[in-house]
C-alpha atoms as a PDB file:
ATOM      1  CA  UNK A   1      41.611  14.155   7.702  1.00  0.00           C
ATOM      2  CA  UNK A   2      38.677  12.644   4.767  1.00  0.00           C
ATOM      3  CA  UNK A   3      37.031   9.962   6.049  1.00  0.00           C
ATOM      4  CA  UNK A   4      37.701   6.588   3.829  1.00  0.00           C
ATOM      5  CA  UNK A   5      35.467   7.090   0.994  1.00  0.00           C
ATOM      6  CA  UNK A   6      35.510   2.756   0.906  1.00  0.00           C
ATOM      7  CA  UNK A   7      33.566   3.016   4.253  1.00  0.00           C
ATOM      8  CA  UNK A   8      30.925   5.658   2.501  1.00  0.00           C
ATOM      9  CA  UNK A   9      30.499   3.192  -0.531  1.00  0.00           C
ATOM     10  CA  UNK A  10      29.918   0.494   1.749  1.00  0.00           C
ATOM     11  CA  UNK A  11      27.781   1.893   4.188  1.00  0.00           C
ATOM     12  CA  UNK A  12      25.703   2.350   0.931  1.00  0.00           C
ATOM     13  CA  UNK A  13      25.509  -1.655   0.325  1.00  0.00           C
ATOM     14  CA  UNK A  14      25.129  -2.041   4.198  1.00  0.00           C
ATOM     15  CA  UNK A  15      22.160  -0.388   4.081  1.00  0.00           C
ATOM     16  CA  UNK A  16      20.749  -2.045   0.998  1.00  0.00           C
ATOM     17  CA  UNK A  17      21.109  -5.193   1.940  1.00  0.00           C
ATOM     18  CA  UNK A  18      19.751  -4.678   5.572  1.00  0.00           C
ATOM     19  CA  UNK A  19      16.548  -2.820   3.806  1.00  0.00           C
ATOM     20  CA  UNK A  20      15.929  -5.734   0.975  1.00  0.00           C
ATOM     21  CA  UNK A  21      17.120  -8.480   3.432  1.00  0.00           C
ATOM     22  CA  UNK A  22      18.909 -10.487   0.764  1.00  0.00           C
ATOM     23  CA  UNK A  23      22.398 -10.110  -1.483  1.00  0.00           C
ATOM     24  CA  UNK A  24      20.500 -10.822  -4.482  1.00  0.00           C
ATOM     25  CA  UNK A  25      17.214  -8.034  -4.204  1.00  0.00           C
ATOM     26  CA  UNK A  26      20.185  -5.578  -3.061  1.00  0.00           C
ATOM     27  CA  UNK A  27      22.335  -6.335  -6.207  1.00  0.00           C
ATOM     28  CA  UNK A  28      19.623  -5.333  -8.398  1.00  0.00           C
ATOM     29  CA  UNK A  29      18.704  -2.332  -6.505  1.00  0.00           C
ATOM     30  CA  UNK A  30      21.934  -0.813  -6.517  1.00  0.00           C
ATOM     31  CA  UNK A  31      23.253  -2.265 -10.369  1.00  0.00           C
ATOM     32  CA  UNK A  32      25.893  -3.995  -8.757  1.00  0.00           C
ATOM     33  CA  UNK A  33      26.777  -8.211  -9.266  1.00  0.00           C
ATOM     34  CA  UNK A  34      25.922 -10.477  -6.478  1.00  0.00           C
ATOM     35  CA  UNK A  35      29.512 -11.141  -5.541  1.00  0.00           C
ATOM     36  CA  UNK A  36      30.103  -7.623  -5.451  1.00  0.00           C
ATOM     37  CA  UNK A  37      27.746  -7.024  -2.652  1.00  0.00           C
ATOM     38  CA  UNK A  38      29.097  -9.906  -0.652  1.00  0.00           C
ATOM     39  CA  UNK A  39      32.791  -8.656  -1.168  1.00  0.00           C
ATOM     40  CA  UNK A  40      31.630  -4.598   0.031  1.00  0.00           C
ATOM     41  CA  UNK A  41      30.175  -5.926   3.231  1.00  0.00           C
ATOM     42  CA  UNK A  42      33.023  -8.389   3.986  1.00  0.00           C
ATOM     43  CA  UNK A  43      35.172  -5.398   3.309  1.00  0.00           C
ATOM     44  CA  UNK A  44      33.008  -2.746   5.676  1.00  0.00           C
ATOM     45  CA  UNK A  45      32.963  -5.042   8.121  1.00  0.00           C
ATOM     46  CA  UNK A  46      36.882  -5.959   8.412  1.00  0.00           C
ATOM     47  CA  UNK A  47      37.361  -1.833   8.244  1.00  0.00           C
ATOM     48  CA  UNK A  48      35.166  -1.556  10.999  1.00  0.00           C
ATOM     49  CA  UNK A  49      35.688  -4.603  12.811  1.00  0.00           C
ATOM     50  CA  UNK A  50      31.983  -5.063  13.591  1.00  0.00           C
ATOM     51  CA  UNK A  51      30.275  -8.053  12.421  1.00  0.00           C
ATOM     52  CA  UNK A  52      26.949  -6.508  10.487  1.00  0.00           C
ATOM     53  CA  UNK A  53      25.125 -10.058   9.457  1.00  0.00           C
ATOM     54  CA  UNK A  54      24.286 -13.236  10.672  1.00  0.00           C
ATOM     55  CA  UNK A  55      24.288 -15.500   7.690  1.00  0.00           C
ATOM     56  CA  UNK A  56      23.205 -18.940   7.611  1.00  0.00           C
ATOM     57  CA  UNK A  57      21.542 -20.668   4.384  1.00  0.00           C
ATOM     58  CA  UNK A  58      18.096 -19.578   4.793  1.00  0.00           C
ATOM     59  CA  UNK A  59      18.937 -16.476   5.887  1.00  0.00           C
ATOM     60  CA  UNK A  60      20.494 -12.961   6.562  1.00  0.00           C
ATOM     61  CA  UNK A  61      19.935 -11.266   9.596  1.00  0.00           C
ATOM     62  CA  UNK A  62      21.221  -8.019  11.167  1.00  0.00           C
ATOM     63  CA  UNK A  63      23.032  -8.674  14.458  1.00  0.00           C
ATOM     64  CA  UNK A  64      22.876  -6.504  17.284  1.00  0.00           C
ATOM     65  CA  UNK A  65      26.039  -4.814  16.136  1.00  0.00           C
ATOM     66  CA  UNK A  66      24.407  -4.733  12.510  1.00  0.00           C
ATOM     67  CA  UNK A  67      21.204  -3.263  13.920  1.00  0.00           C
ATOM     68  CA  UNK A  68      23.170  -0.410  15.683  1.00  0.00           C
ATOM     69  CA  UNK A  69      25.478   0.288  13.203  1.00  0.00           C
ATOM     70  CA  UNK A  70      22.163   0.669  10.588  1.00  0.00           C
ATOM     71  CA  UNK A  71      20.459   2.901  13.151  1.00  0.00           C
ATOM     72  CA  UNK A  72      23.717   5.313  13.184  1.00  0.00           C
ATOM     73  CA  UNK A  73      24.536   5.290   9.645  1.00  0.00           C
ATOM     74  CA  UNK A  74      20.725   6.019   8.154  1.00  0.00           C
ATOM     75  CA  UNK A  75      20.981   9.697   9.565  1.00  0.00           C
ATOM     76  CA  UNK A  76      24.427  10.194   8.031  1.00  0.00           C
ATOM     77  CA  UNK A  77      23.343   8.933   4.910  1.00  0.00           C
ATOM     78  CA  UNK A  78      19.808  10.833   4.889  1.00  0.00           C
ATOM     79  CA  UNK A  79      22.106  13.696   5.598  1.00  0.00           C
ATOM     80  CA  UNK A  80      24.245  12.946   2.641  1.00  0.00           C
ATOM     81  CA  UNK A  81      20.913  12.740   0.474  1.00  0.00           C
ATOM     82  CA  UNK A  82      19.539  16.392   1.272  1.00  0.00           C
ATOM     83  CA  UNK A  83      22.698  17.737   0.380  1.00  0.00           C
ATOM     84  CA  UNK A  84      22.695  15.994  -2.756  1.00  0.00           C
ATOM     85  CA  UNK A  85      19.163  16.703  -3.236  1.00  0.00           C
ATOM     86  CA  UNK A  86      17.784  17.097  -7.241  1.00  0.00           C
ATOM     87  CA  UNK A  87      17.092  20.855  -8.105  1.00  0.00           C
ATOM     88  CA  UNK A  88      14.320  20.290 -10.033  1.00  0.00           C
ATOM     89  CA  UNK A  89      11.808  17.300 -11.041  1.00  0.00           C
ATOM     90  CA  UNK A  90      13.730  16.673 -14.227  1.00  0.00           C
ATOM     91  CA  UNK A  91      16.792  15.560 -12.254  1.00  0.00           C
ATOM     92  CA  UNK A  92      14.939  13.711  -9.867  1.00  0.00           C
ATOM     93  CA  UNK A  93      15.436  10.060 -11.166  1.00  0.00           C
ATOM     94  CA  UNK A  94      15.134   6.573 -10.449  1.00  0.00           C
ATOM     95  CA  UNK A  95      12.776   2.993  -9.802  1.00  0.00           C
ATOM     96  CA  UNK A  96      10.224   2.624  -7.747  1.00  0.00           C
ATOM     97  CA  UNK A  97       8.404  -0.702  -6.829  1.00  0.00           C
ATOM     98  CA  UNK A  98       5.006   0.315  -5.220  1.00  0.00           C
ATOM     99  CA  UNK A  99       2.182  -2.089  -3.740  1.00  0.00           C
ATOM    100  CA  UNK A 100      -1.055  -1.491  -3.697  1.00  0.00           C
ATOM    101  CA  UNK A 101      -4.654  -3.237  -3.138  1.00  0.00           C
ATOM    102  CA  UNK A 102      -7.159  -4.279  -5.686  1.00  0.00           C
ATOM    103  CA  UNK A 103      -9.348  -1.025  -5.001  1.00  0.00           C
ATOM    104  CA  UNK A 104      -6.938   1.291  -3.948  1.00  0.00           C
ATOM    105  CA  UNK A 105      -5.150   1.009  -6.802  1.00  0.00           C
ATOM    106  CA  UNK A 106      -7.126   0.639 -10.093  1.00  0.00           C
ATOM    107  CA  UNK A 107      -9.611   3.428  -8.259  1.00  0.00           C
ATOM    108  CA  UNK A 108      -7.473   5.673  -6.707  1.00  0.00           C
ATOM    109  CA  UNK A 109      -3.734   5.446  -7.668  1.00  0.00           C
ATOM    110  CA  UNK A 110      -3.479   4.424 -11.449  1.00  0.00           C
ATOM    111  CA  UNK A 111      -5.639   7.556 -12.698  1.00  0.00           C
ATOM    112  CA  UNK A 112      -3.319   9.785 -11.117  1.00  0.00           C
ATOM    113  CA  UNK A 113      -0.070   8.256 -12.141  1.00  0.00           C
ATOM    114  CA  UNK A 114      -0.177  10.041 -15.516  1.00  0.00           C
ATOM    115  CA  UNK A 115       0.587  13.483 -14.100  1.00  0.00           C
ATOM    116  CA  UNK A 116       3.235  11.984 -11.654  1.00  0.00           C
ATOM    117  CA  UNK A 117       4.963  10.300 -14.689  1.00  0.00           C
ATOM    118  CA  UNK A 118       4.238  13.579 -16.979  1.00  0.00           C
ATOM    119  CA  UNK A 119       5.864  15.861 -13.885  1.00  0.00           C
ATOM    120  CA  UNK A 120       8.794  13.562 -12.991  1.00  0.00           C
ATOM    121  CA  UNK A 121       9.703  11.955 -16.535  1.00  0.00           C
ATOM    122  CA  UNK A 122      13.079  10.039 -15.332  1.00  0.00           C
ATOM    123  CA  UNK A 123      11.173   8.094 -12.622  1.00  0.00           C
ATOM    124  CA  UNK A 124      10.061   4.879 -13.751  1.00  0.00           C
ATOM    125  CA  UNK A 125       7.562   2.792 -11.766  1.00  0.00           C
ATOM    126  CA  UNK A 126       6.332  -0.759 -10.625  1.00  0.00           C
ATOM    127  CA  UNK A 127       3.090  -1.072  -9.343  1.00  0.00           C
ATOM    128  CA  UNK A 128       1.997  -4.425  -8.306  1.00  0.00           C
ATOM    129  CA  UNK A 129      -1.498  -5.181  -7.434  1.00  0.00           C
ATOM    130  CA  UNK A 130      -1.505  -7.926  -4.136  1.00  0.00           C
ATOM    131  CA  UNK A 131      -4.427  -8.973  -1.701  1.00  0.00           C
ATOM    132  CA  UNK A 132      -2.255  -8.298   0.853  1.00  0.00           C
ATOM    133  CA  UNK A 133       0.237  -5.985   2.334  1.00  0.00           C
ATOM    134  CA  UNK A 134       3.775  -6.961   1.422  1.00  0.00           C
ATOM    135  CA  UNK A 135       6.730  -7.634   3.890  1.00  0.00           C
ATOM    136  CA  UNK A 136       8.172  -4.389   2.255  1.00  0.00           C
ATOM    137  CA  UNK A 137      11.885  -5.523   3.027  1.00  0.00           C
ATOM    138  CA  UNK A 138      12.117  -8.983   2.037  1.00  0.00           C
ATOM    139  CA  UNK A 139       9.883  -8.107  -0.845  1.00  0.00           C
ATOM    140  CA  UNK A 140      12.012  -5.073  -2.157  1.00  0.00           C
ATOM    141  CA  UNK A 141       8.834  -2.604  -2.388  1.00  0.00           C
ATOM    142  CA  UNK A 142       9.851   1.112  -1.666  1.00  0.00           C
ATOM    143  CA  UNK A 143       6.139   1.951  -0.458  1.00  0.00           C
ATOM    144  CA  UNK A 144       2.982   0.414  -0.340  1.00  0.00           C
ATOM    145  CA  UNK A 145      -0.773   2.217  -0.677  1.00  0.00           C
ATOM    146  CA  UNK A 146      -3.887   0.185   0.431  1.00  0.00           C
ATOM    147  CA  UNK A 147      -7.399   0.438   2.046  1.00  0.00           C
ATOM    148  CA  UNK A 148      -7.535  -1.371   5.702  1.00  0.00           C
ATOM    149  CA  UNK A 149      -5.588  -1.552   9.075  1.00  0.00           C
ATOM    150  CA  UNK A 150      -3.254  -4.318   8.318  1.00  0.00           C
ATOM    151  CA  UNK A 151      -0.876  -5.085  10.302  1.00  0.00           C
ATOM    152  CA  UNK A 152       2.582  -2.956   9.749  1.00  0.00           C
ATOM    153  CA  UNK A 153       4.618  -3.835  12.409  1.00  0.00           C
ATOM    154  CA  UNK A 154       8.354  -2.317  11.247  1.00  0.00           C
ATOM    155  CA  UNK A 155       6.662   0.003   8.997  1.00  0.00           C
ATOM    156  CA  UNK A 156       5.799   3.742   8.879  1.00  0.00           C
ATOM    157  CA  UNK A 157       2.141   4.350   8.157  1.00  0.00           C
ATOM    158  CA  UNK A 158       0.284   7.738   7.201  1.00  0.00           C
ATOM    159  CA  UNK A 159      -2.766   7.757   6.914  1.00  0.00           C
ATOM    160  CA  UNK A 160      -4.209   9.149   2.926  1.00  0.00           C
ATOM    161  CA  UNK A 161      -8.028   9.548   2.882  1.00  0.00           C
ATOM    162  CA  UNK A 162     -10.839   8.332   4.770  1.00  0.00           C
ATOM    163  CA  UNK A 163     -13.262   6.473   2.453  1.00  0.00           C
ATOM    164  CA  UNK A 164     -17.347   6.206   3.178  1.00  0.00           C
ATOM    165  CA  UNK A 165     -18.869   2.698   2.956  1.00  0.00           C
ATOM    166  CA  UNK A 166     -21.785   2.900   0.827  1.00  0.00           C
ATOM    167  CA  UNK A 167     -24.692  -0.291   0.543  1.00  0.00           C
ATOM    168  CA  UNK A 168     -25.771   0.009  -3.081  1.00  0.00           C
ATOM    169  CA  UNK A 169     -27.984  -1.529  -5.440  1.00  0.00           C
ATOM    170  CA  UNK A 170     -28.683  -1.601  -9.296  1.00  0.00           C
ATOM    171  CA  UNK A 171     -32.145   0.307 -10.095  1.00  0.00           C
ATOM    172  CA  UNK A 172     -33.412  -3.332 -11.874  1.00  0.00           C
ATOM    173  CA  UNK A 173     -32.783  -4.796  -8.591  1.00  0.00           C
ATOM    174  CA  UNK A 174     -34.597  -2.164  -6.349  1.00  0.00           C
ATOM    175  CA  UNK A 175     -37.392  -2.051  -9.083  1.00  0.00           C
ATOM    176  CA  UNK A 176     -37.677  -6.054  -8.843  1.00  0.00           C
ATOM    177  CA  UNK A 177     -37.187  -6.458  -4.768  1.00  0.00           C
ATOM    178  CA  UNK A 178     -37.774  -2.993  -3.249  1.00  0.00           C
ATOM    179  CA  UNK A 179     -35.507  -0.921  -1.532  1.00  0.00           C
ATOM    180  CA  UNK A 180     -34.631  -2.158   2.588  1.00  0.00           C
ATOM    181  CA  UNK A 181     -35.726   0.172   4.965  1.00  0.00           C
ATOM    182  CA  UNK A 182     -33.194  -0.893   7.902  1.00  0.00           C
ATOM    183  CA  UNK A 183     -29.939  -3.014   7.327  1.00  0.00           C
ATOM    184  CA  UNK A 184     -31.959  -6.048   9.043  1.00  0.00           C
ATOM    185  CA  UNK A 185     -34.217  -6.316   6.236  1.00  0.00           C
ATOM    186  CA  UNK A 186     -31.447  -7.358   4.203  1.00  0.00           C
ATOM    187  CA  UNK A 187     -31.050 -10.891   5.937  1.00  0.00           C
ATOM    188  CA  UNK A 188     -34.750 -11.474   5.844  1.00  0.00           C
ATOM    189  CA  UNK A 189     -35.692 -10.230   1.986  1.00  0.00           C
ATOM    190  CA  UNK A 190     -33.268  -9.265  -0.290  1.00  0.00           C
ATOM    191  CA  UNK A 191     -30.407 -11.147  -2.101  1.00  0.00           C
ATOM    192  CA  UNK A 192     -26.482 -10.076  -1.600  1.00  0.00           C
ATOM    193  CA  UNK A 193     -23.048  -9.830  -3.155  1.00  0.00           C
ATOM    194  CA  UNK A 194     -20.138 -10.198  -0.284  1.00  0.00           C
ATOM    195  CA  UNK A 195     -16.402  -9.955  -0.407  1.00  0.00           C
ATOM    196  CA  UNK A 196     -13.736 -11.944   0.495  1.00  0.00           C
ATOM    197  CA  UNK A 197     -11.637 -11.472   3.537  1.00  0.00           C
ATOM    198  CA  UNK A 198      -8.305 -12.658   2.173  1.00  0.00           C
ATOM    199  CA  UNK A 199      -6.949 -12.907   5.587  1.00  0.00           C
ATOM    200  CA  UNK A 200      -9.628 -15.022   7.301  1.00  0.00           C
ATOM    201  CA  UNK A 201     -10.797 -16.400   3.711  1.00  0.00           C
ATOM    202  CA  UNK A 202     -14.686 -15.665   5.002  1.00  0.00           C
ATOM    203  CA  UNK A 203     -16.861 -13.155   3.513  1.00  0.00           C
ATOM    204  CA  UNK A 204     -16.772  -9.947   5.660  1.00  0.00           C
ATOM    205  CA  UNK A 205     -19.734  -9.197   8.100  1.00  0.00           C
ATOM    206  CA  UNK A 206     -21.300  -5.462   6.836  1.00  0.00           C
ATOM    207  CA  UNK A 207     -20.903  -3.376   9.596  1.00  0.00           C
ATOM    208  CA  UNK A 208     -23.597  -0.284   9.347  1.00  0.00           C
ATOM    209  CA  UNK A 209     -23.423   3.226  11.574  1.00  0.00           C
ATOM    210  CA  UNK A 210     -25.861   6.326  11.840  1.00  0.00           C
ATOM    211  CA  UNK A 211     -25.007   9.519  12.589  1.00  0.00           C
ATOM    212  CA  UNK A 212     -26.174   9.441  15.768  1.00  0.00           C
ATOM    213  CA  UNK A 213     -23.124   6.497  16.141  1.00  0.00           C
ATOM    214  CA  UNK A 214     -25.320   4.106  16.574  1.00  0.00           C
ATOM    215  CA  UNK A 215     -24.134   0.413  14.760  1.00  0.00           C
ATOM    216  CA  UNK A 216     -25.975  -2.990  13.510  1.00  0.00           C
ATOM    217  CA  UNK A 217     -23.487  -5.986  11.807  1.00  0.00           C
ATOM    218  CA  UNK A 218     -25.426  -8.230  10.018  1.00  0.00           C
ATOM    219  CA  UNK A 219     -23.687 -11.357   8.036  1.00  0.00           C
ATOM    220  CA  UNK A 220     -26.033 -12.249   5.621  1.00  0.00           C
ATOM    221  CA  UNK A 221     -26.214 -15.161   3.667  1.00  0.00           C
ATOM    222  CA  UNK A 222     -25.343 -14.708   0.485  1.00  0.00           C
ATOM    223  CA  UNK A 223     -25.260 -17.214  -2.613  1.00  0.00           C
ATOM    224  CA  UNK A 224     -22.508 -14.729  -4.443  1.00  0.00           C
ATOM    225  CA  UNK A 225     -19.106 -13.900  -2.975  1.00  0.00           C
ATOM    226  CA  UNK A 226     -16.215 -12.114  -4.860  1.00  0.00           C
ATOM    227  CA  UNK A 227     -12.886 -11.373  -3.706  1.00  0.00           C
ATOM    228  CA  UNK A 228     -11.984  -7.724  -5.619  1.00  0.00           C
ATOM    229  CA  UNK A 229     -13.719  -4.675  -5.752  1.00  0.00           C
ATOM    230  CA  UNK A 230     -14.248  -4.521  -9.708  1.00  0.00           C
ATOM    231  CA  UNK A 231     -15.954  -8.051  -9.701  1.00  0.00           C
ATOM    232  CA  UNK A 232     -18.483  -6.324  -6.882  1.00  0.00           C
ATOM    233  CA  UNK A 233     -19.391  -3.729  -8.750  1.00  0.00           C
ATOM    234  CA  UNK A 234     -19.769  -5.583 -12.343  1.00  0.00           C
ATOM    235  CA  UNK A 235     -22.067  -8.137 -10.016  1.00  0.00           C
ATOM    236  CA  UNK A 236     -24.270  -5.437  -8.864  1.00  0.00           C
ATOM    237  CA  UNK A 237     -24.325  -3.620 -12.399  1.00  0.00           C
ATOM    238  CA  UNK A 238     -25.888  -6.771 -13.608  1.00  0.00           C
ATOM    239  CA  UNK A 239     -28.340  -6.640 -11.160  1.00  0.00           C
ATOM    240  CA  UNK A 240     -27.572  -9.462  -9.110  1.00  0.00           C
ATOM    241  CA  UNK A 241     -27.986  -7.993  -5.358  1.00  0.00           C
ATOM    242  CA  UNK A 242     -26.964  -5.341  -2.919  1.00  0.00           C
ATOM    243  CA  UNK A 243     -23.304  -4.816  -2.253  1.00  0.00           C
ATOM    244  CA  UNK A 244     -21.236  -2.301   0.392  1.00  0.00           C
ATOM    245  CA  UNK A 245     -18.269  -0.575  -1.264  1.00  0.00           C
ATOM    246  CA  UNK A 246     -16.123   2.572  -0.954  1.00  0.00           C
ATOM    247  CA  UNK A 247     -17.124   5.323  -2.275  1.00  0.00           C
ATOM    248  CA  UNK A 248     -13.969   6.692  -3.839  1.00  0.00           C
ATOM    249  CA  UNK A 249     -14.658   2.693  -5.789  1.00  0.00           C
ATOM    250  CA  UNK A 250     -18.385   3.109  -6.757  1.00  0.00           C
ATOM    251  CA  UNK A 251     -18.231   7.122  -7.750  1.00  0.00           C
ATOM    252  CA  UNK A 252     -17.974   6.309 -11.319  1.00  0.00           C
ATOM    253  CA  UNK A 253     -21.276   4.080 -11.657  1.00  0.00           C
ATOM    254  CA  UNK A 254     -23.306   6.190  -8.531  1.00  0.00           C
ATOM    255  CA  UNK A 255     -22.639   8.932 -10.942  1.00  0.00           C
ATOM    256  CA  UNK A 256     -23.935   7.259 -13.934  1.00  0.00           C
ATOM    257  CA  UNK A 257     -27.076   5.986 -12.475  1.00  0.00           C
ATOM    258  CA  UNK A 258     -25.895   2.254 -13.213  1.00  0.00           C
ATOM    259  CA  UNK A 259     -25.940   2.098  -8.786  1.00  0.00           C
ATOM    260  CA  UNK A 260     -27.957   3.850  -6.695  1.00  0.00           C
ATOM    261  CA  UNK A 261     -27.028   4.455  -2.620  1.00  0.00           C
ATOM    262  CA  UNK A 262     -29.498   3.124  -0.653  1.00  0.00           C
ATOM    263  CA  UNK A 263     -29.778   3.274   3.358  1.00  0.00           C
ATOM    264  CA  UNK A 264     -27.697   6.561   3.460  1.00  0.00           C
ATOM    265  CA  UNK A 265     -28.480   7.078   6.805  1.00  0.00           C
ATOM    266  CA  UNK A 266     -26.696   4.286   7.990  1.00  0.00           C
ATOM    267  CA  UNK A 267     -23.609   4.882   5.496  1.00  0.00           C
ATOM    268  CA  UNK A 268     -21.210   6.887   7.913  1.00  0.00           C
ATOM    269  CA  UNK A 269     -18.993   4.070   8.690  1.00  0.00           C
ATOM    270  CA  UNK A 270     -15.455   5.413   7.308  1.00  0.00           C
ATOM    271  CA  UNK A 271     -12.520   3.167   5.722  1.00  0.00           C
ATOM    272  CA  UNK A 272      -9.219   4.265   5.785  1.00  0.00           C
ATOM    273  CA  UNK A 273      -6.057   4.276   3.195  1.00  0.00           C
ATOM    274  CA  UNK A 274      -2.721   4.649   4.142  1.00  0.00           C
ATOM    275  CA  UNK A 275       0.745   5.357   2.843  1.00  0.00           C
ATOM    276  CA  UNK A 276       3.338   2.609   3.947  1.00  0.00           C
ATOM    277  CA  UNK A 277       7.244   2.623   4.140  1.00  0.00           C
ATOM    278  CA  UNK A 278       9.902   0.531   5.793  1.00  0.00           C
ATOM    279  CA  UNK A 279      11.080   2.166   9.288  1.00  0.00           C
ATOM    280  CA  UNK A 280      14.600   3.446   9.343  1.00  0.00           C
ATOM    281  CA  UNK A 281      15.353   3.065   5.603  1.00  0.00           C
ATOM    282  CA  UNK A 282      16.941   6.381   3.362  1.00  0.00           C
ATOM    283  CA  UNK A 283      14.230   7.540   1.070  1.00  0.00           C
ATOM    284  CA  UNK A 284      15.455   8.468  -2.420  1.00  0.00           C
ATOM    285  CA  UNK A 285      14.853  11.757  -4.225  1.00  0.00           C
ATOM    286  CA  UNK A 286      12.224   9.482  -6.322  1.00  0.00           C
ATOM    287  CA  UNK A 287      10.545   8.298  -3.495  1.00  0.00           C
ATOM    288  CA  UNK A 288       9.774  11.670  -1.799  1.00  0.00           C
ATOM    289  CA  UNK A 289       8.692  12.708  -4.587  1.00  0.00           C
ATOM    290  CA  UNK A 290       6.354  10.046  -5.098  1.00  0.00           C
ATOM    291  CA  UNK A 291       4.809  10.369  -1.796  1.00  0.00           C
ATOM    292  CA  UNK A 292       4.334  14.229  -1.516  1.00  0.00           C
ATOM    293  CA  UNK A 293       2.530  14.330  -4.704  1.00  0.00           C
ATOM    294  CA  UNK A 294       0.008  11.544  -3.758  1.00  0.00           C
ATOM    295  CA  UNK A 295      -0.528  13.047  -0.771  1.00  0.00           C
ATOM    296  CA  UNK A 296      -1.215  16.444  -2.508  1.00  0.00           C
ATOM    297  CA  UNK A 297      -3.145  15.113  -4.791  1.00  0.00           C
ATOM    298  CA  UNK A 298      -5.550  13.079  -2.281  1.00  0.00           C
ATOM    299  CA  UNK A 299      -5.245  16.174   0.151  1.00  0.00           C
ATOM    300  CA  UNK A 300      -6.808  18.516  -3.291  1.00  0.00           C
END
């Protein structure tokens, strides 16, 4: 006997709407009207005589029922996807919305989106640049990239690369004040750019290590904060003060002699990136995709 392709179809909208958290964010990601979203889960759920939502007008939340019946069906339907997996990249297709931070992305994901693009042409992406991580689901973002260890409570999270935490200077600067010896003489002679800790809304303290693992955190004060990476760096080009940024963020300018590292010894602190998706959610052809070539990529 075939199962009732009606409860396949809506299985497909269960899980949509469960993943996005609203009618309207699953109506979009599936091309299908707001009403007709509404009317496949009324119909799954009379079929199957479970009740999937609680719904209430600031809200739509899984019940218990809902959250089993998701945790059962997101096998079936990963199952499903592997069979009808694309042969090749030109039949992998699809929308992605991605997240990603104001270093990790400009830095680290942008310049290698060309290739992705040039190797999966019928994949289209969003990438939107936020200070912080996104609630993926309510959101609608398939993945997010960023530097940090936010918190990602109902998310899975791989870790990418591991990026070194420089203290750098412009040579006009070092010529004019000198170059520190030891991250205290910062707070006693020289001048500083901080960043912005969009969470607490306070610059963040610089936090120094040596390879022998020994640490010093020094908060100095500073008469110049910024709150992105690129505004750091054009600071420090202009001569301004000493900053701390990633290395993957600076390479560019250390290259070019417009920065110089200073301290190295005490540069071994390490920050890390990581890959983020919602737990228990299918992951399109697209999205697979996405993820194993920027982990290649970083990996090479």
């Amino acid at each position: 006997m075939l199962f009732d392709g009606r409860i396949i179809a809506g299985i497909t909208v269960f899980v949509a709407v469960a993943r996005t958290g609203s009618y309207a964010r699953a109506s979009e990601l599936l091309g299908l009207s707001r009403s007709g979203v509404g009317k496949a889960i009324g119909r799954l759920e009379e079929r199957t005589g479970l009740r999937l939502f609680d719904r209430n007008a600031r809200a739509l939340k899984l019940t218990d029922q809902g959250r089993t019946f998701l945790e059962e069906a997101t096998p079936m339907l990963e199952a499903l996807g592997r069979i009808a997996t694309p042969a090749g990249p030109n039949d992998v297709r699809g929308r992605l919305r991605v997240s990603t931070d104001g270093a990790f992305g400009p830095d680290v994901l942008i310049p290698m989106l060309p290739d992705f693009l040039a190797a999966y042409p019928r994949v289209k992406l969003d990438v939107l640049v936020r200070d912080r991580i996104d609630n993926l689901l309510i959101e609608g973002f398939d993945v997010a990239l960023r530097f940090g260890e936010p918190d990602s409570r109902g998310l899975d999270k791989q870790l990418l690369i591991q990026s070194r935490v420089l203290t750098c200077a412009s040579p006009a600067y070092l010529e004019a004040f000198g170059v520190p010896g030891h991250p205290e003489d910062i707070t006693d002679h020289h001048r500083c750019i901080r960043l912005i800790d969009d969470v607490t809304g306070k610059p963040h303290a610089w936090n120094f290590i040596d390879a022998a693992g020994e640490t010093r955190t020094i908060s100095p004060d500073c008469s110049l904060t910024v709150n992105d990476a690129q505004s750091l760096i054009a600071a420090a080009r202009a001569g301004y003060g000493i900053v701390r940024l990633l290395d993957v963020v600076g390479e560019a300018q250390l290259r070019a002699g417009e920065l110089v590292e200073i301290l190295p010894e005490w540069n071994c602190l390490r920050w890390p990136a990581y890959l983020y998706t919602p737990n228990q959610v299918h992951r399109s052809p697209a999205l697979e995709a996405f993820m194993a070539f920027v982990r290649k990529r970083l990996t090479d």
